[in-house]
PDB file of N, CA and C in Angstrom:
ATOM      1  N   UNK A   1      89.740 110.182  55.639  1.00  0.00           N
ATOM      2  CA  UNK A   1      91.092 110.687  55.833  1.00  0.00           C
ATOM      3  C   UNK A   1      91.224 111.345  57.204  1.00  0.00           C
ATOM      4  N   UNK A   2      89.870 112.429  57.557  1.00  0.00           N
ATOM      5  CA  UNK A   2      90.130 112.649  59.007  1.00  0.00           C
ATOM      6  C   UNK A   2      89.910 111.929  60.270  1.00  0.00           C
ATOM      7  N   UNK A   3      89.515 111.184  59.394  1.00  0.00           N
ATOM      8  CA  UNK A   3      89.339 110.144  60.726  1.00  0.00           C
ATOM      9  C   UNK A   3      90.593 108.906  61.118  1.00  0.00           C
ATOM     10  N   UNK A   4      91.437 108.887  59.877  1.00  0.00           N
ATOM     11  CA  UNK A   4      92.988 108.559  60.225  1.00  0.00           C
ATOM     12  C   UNK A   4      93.945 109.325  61.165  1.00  0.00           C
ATOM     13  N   UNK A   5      93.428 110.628  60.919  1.00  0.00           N
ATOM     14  CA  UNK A   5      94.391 111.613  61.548  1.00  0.00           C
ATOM     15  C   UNK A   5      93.927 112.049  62.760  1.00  0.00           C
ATOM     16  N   UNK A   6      92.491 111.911  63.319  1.00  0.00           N
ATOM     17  CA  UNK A   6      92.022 111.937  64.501  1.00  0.00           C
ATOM     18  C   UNK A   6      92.717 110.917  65.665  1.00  0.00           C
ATOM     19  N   UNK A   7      92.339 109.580  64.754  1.00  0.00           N
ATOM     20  CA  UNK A   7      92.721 108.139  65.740  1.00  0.00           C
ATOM     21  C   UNK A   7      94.276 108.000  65.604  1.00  0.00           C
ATOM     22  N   UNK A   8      95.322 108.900  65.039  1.00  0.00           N
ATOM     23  CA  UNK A   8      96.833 108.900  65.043  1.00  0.00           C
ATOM     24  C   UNK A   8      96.886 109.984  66.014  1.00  0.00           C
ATOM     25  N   UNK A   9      96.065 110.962  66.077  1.00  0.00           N
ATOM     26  CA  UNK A   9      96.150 112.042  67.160  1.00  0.00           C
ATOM     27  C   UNK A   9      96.019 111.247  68.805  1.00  0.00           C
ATOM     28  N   UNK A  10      94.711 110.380  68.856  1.00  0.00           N
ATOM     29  CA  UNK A  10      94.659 109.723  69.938  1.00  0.00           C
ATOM     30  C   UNK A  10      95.164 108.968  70.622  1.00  0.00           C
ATOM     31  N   UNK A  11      95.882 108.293  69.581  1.00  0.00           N
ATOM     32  CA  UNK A  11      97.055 107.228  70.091  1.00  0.00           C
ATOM     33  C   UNK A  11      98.486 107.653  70.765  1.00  0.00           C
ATOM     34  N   UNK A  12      98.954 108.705  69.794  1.00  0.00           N
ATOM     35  CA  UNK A  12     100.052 109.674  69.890  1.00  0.00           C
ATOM     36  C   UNK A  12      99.419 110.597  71.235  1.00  0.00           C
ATOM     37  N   UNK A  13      98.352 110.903  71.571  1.00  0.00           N
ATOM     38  CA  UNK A  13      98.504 111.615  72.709  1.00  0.00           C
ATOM     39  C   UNK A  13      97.964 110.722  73.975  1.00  0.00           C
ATOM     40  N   UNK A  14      97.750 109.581  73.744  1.00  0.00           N
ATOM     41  CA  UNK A  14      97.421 108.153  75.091  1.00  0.00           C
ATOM     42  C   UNK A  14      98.653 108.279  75.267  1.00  0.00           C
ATOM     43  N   UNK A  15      99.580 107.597  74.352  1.00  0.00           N
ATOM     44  CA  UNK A  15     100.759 107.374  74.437  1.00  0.00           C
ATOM     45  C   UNK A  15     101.857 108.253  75.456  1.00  0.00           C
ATOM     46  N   UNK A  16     102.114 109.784  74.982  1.00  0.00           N
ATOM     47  CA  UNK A  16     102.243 110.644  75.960  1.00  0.00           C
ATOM     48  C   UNK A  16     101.691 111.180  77.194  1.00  0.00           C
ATOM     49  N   UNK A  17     100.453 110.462  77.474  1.00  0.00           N
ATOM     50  CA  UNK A  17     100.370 110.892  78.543  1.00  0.00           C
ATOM     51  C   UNK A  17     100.666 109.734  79.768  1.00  0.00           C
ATOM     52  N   UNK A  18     100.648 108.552  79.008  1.00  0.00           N
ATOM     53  CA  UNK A  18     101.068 107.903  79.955  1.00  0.00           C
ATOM     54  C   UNK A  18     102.653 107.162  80.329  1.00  0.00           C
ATOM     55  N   UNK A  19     103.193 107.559  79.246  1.00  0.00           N
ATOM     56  CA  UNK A  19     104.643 108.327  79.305  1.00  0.00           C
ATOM     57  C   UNK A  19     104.959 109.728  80.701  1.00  0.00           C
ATOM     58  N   UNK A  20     103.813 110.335  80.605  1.00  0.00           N
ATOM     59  CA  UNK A  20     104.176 111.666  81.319  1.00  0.00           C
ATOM     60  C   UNK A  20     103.496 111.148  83.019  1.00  0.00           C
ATOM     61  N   UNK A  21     102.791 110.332  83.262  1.00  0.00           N
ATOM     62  CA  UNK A  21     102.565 109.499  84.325  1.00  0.00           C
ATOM     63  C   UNK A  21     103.609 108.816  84.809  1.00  0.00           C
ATOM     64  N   UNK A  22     104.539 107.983  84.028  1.00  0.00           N
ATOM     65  CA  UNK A  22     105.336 107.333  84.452  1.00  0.00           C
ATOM     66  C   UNK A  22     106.790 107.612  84.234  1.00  0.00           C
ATOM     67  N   UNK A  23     106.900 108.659  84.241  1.00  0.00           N
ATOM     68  CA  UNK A  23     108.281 109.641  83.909  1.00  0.00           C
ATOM     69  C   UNK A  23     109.382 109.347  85.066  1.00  0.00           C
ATOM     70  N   UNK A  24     108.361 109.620  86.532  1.00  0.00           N
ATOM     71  CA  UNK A  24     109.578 109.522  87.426  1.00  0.00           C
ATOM     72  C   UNK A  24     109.512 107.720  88.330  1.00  0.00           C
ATOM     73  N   UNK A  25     109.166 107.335  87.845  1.00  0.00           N
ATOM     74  CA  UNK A  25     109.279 105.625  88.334  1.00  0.00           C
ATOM     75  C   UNK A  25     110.270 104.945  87.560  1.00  0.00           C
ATOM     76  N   UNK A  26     111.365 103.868  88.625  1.00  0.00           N
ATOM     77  CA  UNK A  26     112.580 103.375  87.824  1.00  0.00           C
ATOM     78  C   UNK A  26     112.032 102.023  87.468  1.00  0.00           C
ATOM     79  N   UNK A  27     112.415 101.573  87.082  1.00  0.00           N
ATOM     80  CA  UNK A  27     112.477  99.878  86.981  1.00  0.00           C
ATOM     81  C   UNK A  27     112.604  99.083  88.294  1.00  0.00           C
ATOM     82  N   UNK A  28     112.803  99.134  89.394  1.00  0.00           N
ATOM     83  CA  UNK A  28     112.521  98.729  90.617  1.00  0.00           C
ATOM     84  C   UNK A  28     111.210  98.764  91.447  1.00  0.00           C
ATOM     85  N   UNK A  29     110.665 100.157  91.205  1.00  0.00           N
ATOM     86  CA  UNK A  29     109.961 100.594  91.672  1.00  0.00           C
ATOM     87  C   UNK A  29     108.446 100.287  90.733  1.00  0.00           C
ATOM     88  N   UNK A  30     108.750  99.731  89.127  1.00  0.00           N
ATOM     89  CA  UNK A  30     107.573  99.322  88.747  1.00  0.00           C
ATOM     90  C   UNK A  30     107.524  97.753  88.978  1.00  0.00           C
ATOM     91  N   UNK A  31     108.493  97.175  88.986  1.00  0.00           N
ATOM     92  CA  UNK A  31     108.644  95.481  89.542  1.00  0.00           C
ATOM     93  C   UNK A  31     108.004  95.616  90.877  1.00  0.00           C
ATOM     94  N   UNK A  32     108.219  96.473  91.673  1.00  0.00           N
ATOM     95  CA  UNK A  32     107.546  96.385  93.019  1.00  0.00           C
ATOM     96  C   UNK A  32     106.137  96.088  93.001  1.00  0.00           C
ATOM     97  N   UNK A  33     105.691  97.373  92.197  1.00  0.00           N
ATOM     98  CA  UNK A  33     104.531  97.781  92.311  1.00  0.00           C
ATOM     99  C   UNK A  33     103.719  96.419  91.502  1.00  0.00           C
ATOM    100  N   UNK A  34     103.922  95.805  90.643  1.00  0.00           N
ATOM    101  CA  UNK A  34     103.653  94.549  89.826  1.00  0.00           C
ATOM    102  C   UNK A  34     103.205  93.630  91.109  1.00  0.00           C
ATOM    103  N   UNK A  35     103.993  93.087  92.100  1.00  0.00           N
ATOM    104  CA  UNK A  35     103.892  92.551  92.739  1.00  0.00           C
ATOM    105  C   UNK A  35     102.863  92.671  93.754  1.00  0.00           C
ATOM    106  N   UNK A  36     102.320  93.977  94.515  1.00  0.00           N
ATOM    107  CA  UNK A  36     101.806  94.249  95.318  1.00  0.00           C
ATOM    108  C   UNK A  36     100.191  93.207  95.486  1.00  0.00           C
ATOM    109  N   UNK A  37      99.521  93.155  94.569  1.00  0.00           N
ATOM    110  CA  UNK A  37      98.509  92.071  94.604  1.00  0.00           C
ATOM    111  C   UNK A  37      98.795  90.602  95.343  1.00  0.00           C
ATOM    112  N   UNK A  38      99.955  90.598  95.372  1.00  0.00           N
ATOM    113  CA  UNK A  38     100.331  89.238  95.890  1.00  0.00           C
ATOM    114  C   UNK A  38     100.730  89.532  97.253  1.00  0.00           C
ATOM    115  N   UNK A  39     100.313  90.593  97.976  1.00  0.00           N
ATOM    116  CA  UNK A  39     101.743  90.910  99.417  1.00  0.00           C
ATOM    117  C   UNK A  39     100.521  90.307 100.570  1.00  0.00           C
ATOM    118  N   UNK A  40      99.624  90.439 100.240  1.00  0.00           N
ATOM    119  CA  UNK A  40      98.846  89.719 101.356  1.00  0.00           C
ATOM    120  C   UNK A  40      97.897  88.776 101.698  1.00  0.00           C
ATOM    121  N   UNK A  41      98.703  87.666 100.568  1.00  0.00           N
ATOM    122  CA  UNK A  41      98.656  86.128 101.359  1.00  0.00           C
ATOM    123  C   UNK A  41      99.845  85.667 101.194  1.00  0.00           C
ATOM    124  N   UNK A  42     100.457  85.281 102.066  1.00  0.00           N
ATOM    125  CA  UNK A  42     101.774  84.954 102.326  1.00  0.00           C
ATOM    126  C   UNK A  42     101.749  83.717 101.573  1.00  0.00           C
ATOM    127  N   UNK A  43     101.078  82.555 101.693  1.00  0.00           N
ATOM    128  CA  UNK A  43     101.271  81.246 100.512  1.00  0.00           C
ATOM    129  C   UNK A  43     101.418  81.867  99.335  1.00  0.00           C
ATOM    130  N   UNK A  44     100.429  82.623  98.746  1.00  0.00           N
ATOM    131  CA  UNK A  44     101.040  82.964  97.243  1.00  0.00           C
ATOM    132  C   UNK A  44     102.001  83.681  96.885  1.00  0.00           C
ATOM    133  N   UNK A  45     102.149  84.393  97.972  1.00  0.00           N
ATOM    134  CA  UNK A  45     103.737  85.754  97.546  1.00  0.00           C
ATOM    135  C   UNK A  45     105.155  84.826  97.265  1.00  0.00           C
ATOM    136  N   UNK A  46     104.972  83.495  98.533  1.00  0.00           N
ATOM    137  CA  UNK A  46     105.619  82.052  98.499  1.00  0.00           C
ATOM    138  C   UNK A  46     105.685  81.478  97.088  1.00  0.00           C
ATOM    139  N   UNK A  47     105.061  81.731  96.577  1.00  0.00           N
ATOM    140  CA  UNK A  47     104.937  80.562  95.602  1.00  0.00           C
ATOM    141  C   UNK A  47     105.135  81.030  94.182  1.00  0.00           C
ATOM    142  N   UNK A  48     104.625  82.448  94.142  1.00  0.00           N
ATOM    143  CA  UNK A  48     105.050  83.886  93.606  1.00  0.00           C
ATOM    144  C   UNK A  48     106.746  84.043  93.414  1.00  0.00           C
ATOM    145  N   UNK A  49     107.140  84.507  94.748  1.00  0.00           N
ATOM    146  CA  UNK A  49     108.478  84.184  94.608  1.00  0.00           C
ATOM    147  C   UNK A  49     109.121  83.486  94.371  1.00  0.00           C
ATOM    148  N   UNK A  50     108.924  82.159  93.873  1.00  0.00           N
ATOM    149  CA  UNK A  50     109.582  81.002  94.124  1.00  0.00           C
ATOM    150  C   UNK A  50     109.712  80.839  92.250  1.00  0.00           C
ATOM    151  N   UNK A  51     108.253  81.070  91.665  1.00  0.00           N
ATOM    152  CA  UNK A  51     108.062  81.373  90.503  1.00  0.00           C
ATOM    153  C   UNK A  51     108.888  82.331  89.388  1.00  0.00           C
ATOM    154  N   UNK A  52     108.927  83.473  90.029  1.00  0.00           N
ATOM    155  CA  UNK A  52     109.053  84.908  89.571  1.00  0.00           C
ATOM    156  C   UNK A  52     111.335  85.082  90.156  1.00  0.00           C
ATOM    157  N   UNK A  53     111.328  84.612  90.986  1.00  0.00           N
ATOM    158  CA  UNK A  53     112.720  84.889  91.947  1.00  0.00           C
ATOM    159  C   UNK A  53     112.615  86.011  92.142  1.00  0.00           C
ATOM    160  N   UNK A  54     111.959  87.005  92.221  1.00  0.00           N
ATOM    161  CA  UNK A  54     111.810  88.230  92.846  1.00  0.00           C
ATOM    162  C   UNK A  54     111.271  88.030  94.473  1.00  0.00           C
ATOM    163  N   UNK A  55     111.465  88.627  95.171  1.00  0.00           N
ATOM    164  CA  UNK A  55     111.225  88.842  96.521  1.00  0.00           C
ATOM    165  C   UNK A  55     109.794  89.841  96.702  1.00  0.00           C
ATOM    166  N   UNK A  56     109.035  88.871  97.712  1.00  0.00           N
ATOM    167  CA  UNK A  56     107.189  89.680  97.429  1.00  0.00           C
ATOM    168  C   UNK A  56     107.815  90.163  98.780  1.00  0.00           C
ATOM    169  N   UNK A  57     107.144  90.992  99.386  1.00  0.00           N
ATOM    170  CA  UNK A  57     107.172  91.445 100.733  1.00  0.00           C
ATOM    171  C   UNK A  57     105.895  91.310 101.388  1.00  0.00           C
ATOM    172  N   UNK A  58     105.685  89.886 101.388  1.00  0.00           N
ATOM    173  CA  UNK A  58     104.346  89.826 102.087  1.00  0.00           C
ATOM    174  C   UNK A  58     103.778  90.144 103.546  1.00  0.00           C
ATOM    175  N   UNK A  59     102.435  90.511 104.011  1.00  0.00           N
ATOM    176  CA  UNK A  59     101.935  90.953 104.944  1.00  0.00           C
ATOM    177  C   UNK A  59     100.999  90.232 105.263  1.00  0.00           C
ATOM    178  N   UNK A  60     101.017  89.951 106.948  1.00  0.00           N
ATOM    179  CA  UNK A  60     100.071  89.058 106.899  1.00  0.00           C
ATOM    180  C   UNK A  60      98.458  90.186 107.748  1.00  0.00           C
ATOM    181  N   UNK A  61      97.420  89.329 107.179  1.00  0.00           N
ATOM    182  CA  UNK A  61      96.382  90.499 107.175  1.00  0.00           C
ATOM    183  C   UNK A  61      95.945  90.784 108.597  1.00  0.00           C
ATOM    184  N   UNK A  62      94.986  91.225 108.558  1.00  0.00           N
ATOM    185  CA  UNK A  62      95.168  91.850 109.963  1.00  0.00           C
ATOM    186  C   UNK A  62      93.558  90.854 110.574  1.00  0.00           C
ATOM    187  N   UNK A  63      93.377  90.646 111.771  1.00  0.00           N
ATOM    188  CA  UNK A  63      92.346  89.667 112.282  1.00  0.00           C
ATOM    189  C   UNK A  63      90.901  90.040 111.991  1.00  0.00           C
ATOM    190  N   UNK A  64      90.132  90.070 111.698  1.00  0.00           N
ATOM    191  CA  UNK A  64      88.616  90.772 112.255  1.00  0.00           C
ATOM    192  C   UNK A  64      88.172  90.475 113.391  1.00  0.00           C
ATOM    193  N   UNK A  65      87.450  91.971 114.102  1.00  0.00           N
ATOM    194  CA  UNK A  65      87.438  91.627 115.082  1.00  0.00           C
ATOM    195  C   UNK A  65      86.098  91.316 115.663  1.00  0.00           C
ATOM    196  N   UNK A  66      86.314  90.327 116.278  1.00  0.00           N
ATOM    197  CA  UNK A  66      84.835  89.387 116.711  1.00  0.00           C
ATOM    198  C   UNK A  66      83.207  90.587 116.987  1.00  0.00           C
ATOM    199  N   UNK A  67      83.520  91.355 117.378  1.00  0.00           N
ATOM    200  CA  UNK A  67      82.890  92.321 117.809  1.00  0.00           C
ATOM    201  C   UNK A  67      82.041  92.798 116.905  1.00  0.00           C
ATOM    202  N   UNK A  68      82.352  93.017 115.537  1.00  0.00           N
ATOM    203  CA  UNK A  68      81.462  93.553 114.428  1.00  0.00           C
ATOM    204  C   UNK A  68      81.499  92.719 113.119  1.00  0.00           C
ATOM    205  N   UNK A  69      80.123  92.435 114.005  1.00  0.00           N
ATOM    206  CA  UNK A  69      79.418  91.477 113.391  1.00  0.00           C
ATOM    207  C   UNK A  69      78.592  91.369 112.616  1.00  0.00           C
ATOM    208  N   UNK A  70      77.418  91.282 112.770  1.00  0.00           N
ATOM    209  CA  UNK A  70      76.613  92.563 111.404  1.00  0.00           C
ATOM    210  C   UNK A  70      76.413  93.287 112.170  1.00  0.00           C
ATOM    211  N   UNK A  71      76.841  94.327 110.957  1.00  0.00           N
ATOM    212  CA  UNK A  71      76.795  95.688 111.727  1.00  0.00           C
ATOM    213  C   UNK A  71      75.455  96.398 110.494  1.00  0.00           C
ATOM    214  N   UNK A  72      74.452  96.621 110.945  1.00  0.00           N
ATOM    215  CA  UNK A  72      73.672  97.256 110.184  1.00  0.00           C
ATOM    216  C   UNK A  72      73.134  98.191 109.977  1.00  0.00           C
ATOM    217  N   UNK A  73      73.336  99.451 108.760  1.00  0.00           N
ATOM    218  CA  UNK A  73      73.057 100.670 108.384  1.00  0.00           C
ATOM    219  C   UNK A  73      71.864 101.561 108.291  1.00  0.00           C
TER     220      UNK A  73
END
């Protein structure tokens, strides 16, 4: 029996806390955030969007630079 009322305690307080995490985020701002895995390769954010009709805001990555190369510790 206490162990019903333990694992209803745990659930009921997961539940609120991640309620209390996401209190001040709208519905825009979690669609955004959904997306972000996709923002930097531009073919898939493409293809993503094309999928989804949401708009990715993709980035394209930044070069490495020839210079460090192995770099060893």
């Amino acid at each position: 029996m206490w162990e019903v009322v333990l694992n209803l305690a745990a659930v009921i307080g997961l539940y609120g806390a991640v309620e209390y995490c996401l209190r001040g985020q709208s519905r825009e701002s979690l669609d955004e955030a959904s997306l972000i895995p996709f923002a930097d390769d531009p073919e898939v954010a493409r293809r993503v969007a094309l999928a989804t009709g949401k708009q990715v805001n993709a980035v394209v990555p930044e070069e490495t630079k020839q210079d460090w190369g192995n770099v060893e510790i």
